[in-house]
PDB file of N, CA and C in Angstrom:
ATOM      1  N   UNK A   1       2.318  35.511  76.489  1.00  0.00           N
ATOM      2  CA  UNK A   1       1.065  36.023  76.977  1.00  0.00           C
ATOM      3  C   UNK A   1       0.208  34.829  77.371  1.00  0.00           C
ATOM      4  N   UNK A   2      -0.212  35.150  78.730  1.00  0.00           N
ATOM      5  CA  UNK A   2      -1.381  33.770  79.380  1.00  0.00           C
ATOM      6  C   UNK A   2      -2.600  34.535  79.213  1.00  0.00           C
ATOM      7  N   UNK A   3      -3.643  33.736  78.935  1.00  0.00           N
ATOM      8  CA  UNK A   3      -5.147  34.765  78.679  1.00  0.00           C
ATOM      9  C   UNK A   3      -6.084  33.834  79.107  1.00  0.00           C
ATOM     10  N   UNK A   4      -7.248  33.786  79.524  1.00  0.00           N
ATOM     11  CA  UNK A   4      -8.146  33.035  79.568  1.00  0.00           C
ATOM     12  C   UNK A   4      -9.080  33.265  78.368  1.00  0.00           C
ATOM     13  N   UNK A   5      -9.384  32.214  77.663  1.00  0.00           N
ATOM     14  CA  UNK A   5     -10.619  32.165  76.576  1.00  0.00           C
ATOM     15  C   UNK A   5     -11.843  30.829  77.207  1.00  0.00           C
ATOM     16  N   UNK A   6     -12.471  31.431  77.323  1.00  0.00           N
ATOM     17  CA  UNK A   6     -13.650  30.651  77.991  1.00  0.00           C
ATOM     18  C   UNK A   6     -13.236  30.138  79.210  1.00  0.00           C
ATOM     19  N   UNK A   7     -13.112  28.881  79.004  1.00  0.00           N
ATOM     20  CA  UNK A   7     -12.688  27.482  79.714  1.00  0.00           C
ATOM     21  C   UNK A   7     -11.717  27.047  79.662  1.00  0.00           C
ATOM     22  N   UNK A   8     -10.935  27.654  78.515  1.00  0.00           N
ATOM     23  CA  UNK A   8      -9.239  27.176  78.344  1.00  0.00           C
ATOM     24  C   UNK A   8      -8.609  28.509  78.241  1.00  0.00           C
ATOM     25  N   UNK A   9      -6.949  28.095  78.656  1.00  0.00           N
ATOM     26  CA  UNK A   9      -6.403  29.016  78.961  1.00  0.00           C
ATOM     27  C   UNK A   9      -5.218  29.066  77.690  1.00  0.00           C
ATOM     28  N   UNK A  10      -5.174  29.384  77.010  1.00  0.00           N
ATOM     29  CA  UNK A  10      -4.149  30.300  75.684  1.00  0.00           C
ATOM     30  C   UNK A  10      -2.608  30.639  76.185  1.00  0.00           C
ATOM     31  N   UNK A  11      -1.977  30.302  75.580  1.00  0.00           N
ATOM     32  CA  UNK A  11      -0.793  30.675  75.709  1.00  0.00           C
ATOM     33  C   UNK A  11       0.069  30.883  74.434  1.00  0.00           C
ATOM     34  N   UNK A  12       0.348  32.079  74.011  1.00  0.00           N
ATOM     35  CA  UNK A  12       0.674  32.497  72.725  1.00  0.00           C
ATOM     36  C   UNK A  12       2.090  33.487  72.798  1.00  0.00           C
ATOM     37  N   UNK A  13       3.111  33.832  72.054  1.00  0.00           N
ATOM     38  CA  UNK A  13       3.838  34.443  72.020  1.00  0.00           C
ATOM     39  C   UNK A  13       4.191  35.762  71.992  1.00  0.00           C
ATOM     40  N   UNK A  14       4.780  36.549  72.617  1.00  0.00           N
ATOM     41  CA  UNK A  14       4.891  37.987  72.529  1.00  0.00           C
ATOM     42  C   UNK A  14       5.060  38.638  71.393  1.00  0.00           C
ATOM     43  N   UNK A  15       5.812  39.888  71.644  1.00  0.00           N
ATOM     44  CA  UNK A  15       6.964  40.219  72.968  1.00  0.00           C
ATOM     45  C   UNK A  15       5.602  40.745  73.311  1.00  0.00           C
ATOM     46  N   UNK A  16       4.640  41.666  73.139  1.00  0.00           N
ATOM     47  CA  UNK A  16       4.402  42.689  74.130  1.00  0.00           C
ATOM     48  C   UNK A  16       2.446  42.473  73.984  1.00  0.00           C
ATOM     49  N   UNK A  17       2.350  42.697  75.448  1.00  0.00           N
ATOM     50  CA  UNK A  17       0.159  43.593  74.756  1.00  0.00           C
ATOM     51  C   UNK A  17      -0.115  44.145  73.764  1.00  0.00           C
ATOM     52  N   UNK A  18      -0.942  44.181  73.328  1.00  0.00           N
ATOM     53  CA  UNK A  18      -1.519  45.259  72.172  1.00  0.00           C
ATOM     54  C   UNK A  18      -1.549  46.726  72.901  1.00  0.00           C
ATOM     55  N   UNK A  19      -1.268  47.469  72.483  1.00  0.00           N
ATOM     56  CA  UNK A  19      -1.020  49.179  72.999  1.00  0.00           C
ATOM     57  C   UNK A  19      -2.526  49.187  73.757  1.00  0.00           C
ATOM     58  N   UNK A  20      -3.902  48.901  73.477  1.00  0.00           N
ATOM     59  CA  UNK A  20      -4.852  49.322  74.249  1.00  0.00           C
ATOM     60  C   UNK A  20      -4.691  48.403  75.415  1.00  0.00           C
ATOM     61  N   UNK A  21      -4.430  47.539  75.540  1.00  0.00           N
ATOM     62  CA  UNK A  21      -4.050  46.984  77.350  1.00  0.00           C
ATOM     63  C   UNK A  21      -2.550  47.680  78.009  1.00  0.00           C
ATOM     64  N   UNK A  22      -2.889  48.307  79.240  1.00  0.00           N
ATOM     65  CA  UNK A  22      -2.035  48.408  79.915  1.00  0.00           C
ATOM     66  C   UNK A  22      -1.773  47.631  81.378  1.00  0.00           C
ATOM     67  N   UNK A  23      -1.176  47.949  81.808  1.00  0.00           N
ATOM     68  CA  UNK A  23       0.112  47.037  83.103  1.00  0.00           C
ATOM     69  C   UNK A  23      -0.657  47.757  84.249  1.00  0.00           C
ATOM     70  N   UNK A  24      -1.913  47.187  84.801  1.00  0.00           N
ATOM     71  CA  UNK A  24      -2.659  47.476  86.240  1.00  0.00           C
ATOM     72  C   UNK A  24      -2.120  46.916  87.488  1.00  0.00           C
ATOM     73  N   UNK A  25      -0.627  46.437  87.433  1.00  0.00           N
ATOM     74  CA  UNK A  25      -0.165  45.512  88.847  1.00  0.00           C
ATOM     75  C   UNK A  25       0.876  44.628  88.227  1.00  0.00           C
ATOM     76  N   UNK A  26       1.692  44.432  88.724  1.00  0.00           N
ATOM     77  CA  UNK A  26       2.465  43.210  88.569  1.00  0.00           C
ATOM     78  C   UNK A  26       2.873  42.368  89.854  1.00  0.00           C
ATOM     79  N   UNK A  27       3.273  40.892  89.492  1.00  0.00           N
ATOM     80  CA  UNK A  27       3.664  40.176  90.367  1.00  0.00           C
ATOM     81  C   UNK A  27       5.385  39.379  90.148  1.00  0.00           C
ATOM     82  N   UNK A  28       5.749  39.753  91.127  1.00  0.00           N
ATOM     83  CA  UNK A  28       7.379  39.214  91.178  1.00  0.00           C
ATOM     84  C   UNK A  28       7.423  37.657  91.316  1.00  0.00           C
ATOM     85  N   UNK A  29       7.705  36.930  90.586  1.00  0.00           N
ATOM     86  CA  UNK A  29       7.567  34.781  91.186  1.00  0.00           C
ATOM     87  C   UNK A  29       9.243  34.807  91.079  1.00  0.00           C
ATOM     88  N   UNK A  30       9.365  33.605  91.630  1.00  0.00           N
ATOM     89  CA  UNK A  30      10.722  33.163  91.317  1.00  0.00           C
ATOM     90  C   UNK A  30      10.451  31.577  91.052  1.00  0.00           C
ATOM     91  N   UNK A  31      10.842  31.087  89.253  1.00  0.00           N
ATOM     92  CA  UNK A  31      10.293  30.417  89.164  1.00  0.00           C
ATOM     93  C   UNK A  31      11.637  29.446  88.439  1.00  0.00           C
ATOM     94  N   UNK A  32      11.791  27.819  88.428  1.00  0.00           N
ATOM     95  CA  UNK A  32      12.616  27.277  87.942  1.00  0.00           C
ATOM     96  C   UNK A  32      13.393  27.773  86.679  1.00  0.00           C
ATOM     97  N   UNK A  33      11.730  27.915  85.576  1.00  0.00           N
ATOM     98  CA  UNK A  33      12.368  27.968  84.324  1.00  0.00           C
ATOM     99  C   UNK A  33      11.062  28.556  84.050  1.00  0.00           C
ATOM    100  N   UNK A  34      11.070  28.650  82.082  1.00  0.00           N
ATOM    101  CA  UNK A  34       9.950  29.054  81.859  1.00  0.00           C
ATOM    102  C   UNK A  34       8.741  28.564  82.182  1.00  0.00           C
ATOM    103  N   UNK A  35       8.864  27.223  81.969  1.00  0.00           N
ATOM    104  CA  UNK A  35       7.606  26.593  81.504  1.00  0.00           C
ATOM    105  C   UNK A  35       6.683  26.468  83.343  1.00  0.00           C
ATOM    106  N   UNK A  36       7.589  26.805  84.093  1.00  0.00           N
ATOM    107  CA  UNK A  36       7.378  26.400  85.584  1.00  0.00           C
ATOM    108  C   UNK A  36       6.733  27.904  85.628  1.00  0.00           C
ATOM    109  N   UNK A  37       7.072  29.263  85.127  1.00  0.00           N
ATOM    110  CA  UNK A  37       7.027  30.852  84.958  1.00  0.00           C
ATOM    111  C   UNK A  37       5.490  30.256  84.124  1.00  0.00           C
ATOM    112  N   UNK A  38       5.119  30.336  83.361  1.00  0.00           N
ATOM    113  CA  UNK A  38       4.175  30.253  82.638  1.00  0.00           C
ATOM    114  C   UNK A  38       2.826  29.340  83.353  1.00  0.00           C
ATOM    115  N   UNK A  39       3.309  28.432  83.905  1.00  0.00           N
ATOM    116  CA  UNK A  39       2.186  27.700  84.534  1.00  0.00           C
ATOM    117  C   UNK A  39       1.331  28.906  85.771  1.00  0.00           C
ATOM    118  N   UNK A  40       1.886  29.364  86.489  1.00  0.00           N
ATOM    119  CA  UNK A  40       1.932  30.904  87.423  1.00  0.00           C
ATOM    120  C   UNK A  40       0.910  31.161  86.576  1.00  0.00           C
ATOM    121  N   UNK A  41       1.544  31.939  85.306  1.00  0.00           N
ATOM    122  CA  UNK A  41       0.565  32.597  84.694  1.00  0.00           C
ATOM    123  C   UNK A  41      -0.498  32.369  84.524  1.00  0.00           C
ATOM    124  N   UNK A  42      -0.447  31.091  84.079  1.00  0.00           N
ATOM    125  CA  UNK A  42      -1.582  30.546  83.604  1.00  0.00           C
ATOM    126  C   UNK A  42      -3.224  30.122  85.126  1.00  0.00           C
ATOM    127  N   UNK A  43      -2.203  30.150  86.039  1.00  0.00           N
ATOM    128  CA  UNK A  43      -3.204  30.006  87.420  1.00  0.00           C
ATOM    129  C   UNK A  43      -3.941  31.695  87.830  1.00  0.00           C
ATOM    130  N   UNK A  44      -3.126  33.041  87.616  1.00  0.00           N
ATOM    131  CA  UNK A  44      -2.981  34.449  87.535  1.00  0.00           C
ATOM    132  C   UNK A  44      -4.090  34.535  86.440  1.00  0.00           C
ATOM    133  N   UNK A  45      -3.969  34.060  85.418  1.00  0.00           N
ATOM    134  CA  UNK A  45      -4.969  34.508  84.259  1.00  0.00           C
ATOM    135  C   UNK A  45      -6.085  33.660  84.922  1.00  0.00           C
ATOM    136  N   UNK A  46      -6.535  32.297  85.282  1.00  0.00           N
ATOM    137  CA  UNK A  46      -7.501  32.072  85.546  1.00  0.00           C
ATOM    138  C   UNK A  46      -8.446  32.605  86.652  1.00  0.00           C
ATOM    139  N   UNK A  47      -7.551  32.929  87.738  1.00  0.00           N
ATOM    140  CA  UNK A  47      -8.025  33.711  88.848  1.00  0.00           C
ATOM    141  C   UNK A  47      -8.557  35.082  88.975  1.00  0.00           C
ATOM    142  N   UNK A  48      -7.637  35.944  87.657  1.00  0.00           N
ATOM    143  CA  UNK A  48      -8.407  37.044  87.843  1.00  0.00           C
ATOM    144  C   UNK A  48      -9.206  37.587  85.985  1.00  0.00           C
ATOM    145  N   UNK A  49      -9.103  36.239  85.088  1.00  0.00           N
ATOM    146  CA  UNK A  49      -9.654  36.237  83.941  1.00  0.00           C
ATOM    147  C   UNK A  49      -8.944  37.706  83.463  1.00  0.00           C
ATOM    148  N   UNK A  50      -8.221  37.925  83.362  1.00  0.00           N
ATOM    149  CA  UNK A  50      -6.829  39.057  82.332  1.00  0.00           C
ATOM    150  C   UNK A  50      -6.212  38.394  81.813  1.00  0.00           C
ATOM    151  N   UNK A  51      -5.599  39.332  81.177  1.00  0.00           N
ATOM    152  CA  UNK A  51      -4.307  38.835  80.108  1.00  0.00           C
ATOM    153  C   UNK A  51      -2.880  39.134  81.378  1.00  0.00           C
ATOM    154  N   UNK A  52      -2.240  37.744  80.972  1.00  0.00           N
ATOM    155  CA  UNK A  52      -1.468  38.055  81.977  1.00  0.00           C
ATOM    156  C   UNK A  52       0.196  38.089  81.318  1.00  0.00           C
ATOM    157  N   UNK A  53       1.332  38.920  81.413  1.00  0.00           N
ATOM    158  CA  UNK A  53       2.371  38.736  80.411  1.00  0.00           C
ATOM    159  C   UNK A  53       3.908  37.959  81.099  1.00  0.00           C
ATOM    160  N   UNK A  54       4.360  36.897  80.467  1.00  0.00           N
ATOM    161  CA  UNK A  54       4.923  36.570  81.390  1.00  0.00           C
ATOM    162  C   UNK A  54       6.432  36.897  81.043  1.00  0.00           C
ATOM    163  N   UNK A  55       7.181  37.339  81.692  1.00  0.00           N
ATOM    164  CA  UNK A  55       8.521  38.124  81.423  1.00  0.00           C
ATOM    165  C   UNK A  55       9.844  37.450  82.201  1.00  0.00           C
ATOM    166  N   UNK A  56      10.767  37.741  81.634  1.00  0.00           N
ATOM    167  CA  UNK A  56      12.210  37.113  82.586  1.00  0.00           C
ATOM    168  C   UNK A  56      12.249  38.461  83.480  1.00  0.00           C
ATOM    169  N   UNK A  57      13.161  38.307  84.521  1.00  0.00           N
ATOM    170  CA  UNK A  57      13.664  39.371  85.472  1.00  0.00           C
ATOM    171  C   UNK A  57      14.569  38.729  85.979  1.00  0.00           C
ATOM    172  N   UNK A  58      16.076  39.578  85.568  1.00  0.00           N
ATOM    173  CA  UNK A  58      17.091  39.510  86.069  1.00  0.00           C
ATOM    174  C   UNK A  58      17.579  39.962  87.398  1.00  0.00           C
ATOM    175  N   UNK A  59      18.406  39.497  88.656  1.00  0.00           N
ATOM    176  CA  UNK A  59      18.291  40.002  89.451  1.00  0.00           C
ATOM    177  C   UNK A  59      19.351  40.142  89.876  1.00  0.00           C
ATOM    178  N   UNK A  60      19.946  40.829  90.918  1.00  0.00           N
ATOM    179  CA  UNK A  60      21.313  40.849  91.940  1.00  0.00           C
ATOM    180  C   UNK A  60      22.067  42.046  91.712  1.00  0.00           C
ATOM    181  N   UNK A  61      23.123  42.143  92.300  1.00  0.00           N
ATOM    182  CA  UNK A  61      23.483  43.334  92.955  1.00  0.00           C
ATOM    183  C   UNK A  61      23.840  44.369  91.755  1.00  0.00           C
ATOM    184  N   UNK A  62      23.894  46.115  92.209  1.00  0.00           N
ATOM    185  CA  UNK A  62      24.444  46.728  90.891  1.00  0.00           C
ATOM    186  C   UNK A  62      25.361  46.776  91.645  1.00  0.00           C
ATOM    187  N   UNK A  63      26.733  47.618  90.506  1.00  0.00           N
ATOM    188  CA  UNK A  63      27.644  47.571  91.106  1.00  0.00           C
ATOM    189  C   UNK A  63      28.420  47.141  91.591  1.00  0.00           C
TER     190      UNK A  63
END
């Protein structure tokens, strides 16, 4: 989880939101690794001051 607190930006461990926040939008990145995934976040949380959650997504063909 990326969050903004004041002036600094938090980065704390999941897995999930607290049940009273829900999922208003998501954004798809394609990002090296985590820490490259998390920085995103951390620009996402400052820009729109939310909690922002940052997740893996597996991708490619079914079947």
């Amino acid at each position: 989880m990326v969050r903004l607190a004041g002036e600094e930006i938090l980065t704390t461990d999941g897995p999930y939101v607290e049940g009273k926040e829900h999922l208003g939008g998501f954004t798809v990145i394609r990002a090296e690794d985590l820490d490259a995934a998390l920085e995103w976040g951390r620009k996402l949380a400052e820009a729109i001051t939310l909690p922002i959650e940052v997740r893996p997504l597996q991708y490619g063909s079914c079947g």
